[in-house]
Protein backbone atom coordinates (compact mmCIF):
# COMPACT_ATOMS: atom_id res chain seq x y z
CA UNK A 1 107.43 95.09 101.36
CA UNK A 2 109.74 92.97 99.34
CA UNK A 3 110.60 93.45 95.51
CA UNK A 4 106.27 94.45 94.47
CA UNK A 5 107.51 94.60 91.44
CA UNK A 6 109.00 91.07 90.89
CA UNK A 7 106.07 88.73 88.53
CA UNK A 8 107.28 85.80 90.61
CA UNK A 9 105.44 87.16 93.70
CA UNK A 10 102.21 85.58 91.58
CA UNK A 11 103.92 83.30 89.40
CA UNK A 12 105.87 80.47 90.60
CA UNK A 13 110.04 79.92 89.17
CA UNK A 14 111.94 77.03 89.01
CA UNK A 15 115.06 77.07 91.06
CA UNK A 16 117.35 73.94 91.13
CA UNK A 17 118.57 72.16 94.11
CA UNK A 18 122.21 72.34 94.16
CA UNK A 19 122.81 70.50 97.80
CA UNK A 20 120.74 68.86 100.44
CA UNK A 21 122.20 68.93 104.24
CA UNK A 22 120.67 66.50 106.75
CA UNK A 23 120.17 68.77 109.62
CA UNK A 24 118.55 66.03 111.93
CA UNK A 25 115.77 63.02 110.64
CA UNK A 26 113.43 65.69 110.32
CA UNK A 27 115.10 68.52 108.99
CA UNK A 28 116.71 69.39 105.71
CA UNK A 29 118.91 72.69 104.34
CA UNK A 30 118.49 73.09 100.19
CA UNK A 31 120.53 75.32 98.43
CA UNK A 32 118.87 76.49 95.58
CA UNK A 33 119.54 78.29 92.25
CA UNK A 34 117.24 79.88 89.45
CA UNK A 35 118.13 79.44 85.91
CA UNK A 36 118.94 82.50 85.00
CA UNK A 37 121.26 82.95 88.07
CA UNK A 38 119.62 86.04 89.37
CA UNK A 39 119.22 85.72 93.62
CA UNK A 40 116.47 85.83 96.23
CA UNK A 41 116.87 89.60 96.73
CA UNK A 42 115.62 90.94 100.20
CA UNK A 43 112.65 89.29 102.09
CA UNK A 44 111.58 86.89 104.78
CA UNK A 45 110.34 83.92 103.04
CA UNK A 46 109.17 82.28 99.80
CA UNK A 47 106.18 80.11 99.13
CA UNK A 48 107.29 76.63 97.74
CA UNK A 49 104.58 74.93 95.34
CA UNK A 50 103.90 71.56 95.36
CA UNK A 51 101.59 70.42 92.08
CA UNK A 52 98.72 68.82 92.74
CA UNK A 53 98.91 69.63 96.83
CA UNK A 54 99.32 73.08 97.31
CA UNK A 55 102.06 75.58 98.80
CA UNK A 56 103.43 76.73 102.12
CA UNK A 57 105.56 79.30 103.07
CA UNK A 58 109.11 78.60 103.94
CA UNK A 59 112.23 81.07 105.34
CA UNK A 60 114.77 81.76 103.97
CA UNK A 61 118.70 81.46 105.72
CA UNK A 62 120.56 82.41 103.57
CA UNK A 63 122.39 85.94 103.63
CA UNK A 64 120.04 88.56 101.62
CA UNK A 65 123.88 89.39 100.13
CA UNK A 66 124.20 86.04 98.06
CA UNK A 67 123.52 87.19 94.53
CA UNK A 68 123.41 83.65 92.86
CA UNK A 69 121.75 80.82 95.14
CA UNK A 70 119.44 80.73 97.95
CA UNK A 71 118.87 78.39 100.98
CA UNK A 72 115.63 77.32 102.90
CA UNK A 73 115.52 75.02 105.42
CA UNK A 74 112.33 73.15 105.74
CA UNK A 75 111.32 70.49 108.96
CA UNK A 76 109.23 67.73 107.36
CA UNK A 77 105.53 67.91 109.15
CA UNK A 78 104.52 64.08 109.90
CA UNK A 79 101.09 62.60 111.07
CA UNK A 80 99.88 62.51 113.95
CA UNK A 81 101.37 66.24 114.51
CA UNK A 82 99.14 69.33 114.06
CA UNK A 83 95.18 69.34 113.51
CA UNK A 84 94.34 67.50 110.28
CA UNK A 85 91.24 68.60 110.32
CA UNK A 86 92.33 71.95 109.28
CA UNK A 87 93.14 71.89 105.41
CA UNK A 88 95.95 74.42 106.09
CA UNK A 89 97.87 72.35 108.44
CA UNK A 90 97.05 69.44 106.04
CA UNK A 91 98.31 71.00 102.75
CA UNK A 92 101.18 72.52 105.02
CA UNK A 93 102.21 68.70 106.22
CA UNK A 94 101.91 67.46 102.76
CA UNK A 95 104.00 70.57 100.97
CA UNK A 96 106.85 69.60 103.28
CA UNK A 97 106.84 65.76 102.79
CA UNK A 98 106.77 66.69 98.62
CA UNK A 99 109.90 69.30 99.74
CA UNK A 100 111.68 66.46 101.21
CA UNK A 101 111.19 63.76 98.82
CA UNK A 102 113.16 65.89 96.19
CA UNK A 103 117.19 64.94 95.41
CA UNK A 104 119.58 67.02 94.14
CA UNK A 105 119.39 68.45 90.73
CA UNK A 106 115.46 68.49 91.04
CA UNK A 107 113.69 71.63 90.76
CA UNK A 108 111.22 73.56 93.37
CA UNK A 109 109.06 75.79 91.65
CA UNK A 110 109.35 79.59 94.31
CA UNK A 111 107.31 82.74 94.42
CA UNK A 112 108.76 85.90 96.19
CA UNK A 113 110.56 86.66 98.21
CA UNK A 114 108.13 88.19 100.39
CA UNK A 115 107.77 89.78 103.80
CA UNK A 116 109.67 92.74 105.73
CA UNK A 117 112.96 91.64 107.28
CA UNK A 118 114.95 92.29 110.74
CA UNK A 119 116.25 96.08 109.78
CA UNK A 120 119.62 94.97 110.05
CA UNK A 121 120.90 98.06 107.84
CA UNK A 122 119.10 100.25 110.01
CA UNK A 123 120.59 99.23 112.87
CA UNK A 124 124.28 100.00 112.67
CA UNK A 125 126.18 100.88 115.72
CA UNK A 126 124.24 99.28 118.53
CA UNK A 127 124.54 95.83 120.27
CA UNK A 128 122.75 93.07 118.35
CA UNK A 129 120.97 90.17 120.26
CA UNK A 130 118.91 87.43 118.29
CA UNK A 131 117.01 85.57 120.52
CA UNK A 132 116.24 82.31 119.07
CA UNK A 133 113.91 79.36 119.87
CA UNK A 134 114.01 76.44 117.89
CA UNK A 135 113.71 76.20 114.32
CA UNK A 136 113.33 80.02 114.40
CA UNK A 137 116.98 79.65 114.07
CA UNK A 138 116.23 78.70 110.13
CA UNK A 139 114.87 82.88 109.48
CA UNK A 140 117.15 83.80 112.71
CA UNK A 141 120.73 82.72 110.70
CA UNK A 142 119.65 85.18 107.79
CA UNK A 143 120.21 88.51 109.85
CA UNK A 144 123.17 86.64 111.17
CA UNK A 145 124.64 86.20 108.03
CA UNK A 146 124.29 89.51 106.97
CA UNK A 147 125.21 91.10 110.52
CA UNK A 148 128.62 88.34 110.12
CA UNK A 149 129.33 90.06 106.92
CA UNK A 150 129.89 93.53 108.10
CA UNK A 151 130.41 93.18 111.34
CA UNK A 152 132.59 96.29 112.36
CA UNK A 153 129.54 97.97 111.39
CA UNK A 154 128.04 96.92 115.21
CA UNK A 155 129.04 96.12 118.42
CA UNK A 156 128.58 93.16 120.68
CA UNK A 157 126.20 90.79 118.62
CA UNK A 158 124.79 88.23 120.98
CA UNK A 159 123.07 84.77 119.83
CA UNK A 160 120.79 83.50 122.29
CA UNK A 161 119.70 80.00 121.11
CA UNK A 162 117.07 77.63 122.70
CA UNK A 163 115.70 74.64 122.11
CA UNK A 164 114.54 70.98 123.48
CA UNK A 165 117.69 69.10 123.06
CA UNK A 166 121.40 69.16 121.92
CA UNK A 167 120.56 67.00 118.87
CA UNK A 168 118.78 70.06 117.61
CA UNK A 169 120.81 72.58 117.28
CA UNK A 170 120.11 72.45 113.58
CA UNK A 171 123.64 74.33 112.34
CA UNK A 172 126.21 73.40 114.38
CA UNK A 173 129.03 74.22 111.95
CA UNK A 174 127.72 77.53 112.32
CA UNK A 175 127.06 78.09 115.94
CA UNK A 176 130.21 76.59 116.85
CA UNK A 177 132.09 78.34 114.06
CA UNK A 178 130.65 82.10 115.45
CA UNK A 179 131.12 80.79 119.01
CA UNK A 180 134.96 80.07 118.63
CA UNK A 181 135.84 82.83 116.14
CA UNK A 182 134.17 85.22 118.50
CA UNK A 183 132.11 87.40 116.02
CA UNK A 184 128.89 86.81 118.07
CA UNK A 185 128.86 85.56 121.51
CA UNK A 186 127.01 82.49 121.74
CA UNK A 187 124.73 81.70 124.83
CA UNK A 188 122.71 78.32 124.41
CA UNK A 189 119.61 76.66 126.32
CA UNK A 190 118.86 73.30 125.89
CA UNK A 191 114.96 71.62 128.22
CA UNK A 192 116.57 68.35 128.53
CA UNK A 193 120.50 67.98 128.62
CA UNK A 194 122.20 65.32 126.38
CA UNK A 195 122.69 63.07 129.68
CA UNK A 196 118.82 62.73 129.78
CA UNK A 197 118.94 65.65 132.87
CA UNK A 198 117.07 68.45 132.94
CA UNK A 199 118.34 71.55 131.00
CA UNK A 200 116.47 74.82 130.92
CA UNK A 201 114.83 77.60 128.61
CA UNK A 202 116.17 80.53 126.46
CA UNK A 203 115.22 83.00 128.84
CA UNK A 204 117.89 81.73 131.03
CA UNK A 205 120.34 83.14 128.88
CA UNK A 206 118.77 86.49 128.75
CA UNK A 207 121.01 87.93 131.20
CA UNK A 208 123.93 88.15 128.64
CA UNK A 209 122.73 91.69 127.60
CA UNK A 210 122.84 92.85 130.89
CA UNK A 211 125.97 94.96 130.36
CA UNK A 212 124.61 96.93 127.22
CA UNK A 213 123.00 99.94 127.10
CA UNK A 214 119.09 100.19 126.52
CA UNK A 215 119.18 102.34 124.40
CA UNK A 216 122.40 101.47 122.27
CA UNK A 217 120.71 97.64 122.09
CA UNK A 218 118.40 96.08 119.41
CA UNK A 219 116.57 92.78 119.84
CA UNK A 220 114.99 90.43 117.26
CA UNK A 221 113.14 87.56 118.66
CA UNK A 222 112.01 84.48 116.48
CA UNK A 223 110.79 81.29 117.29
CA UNK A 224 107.77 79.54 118.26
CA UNK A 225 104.53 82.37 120.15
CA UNK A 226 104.41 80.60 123.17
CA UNK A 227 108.27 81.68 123.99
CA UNK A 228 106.97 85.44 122.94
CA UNK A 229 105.45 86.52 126.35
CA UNK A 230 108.18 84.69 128.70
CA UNK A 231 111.32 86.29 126.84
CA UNK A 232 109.28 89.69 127.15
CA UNK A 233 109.18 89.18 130.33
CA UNK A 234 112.65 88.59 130.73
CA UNK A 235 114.00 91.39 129.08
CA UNK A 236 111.66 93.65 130.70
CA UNK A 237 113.99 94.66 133.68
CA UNK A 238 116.97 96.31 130.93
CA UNK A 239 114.74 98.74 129.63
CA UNK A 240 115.13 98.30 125.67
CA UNK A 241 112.79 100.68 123.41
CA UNK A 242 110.02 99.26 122.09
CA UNK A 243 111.27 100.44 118.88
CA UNK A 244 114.20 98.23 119.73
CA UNK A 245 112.48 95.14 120.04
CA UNK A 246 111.40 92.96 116.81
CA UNK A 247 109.39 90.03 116.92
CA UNK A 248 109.00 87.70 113.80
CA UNK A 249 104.87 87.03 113.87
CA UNK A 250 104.18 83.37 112.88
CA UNK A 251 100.64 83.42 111.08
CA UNK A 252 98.81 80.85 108.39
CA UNK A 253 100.02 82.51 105.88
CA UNK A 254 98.25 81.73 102.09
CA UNK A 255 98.24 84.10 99.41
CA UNK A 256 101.26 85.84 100.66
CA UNK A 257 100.72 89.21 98.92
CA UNK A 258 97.86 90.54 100.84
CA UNK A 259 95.08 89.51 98.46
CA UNK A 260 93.52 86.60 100.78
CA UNK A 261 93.52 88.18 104.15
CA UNK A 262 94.26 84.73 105.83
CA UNK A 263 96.81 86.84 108.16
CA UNK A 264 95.06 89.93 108.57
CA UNK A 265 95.42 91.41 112.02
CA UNK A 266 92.66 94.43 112.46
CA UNK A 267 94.47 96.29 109.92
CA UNK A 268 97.43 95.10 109.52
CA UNK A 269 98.71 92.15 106.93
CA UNK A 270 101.34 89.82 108.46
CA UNK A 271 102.37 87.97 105.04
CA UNK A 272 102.99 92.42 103.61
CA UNK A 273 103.56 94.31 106.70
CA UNK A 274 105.39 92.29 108.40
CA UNK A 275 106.14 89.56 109.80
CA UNK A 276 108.50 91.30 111.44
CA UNK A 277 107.99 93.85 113.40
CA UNK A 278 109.34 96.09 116.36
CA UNK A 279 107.56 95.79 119.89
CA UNK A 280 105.86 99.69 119.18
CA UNK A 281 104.25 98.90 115.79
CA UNK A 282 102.78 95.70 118.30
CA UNK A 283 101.69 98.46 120.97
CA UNK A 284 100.28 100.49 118.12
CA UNK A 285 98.50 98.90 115.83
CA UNK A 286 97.10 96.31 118.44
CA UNK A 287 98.68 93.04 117.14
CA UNK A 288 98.49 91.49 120.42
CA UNK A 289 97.09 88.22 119.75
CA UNK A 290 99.80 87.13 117.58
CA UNK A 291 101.83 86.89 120.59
């Protein structure tokens, strides 16, 4: 659990927006700063508050490192997408429109951070492979970042990226700039090519790991729960730990502090507990369905 004893995990604080990056017509990188110039600290995500709508939660990519601004990147949810009959989705939709209507030098009132994060300290001295679908590359950069800024501390880091087109690849400076510099080795998938052709899925890139030692190789997967069971699948044959294996759980989450159970799995409360976690805590305390 993330800074319990921080008062703006119940009370929201203004942060300013510093810069505002077009990532594509739908998505949007803020860099933000608080006042008082204190950082984010350690989590997963914050919950952005809209007056008079509501709030969502929102990840954060930025590295947990940066001790004076934060970033969130946040894909603006239009009609007719997702059920509007469910006020969730409909306060969701309407929290990212008000998120993208702001301009620089506004402010976005933030609570947290909260959640547990991809152990990345725990982790030194093994292979590193982030297997990313989609906009799970906004929470997927944040290990990245962090992983980039110590990096002798590992060995092969691999970025396994995969999503529906090239026009999506959401931080290309980035990708490109890891890719050529060689600190991670960048594999990436794309459904349908830029020539209109057929492309394929993240799984297809799998294989890169091949060459690494089970037990000297950690995975995080994040990204949409419908890529969950394939990638499993894929990595089944190279015999990685369970304790190994990290999957970031995508659940309605409300409250965000455990108080409204919204994301309760039998025990177990995604927006506290989680919503990462490895492959064995899955097994163990029966969080199945969120895959």
């Amino acid at each position: 659990m993330s800074n319990c004893g921080n008062q703006y995990l119940h009370i929201p604080k203004p942060a300013k927006i510093l810069h505002i990056e077009e990532l594509t017509d739908r998505e949007k990188r803020f860099v933000l700063q608080f006042d008082d110039g204190i950082g984010i600290g350690h989590g997963e995500f914050v919950a952005v508050y809209a007056p008079g709508i509501g709030e969502a939660p929102i990840s954060l990519c930025s590295s947990p490192s940066d001790k004076k601004t934060f970033e969130i990147a946040v894909r603006r949810i239009d009609p007719p997408e997702g059920r509007h009959d469910d006020a969730y989705v409909h306060t969701f939709m309407n929290v990212t429109t008000y998120i993208h209507s702001k301009k620089v030098g506004e402010y976005l009132d933030i609570r947290g951070p909260f959640g547990r994060e991809f152990p990345v300290h725990e982790l030194k001295g093994k292979n590193i492979a982030v297997i990313v679908g989609g906009i799970g590359l906004f929470p997927g950069v944040r290990p990245l970042k962090e992983i980039a800024e110590n990096r002798e501390d590992f060995k092969r880091v691999f970025v396994l990226f995969g999503t529906r087109t090239p026009e999506e690849r959401y931080f290309p400076k980035l990708l490109d700039e890891w890719n050529k510099s060689e600190i991670f080795e960048v594999h990436e998938a794309y459904e349908r090519l830029a020539d209109g052709s057929k492309g394929g899925f993240v799984t297809g890139v799998v294989d890169a790991i091949e060459c690494c030692k089970p037990e000297e190789t950690a995975v995080y997967i994040v990204g949409p729960s419908v890529m969950f069971k394939p990638v499993m699948a894929s990595l089944a044959k190279y015999n990685i730990p369970d304790e190994n294996i990290y999957f970031s759980l995508e659940r309605q989450m409300r409250c965000c502090v455990g108080r409204c159970g919204h994301c309760r799995i039998n025990d177990s409360l995604v927006c506290v507990d989680g919503p990462v976690f490895s492959l064995k805590e899955i097994k163990d305390k029966r969080l199945w369905e969120a895959l």
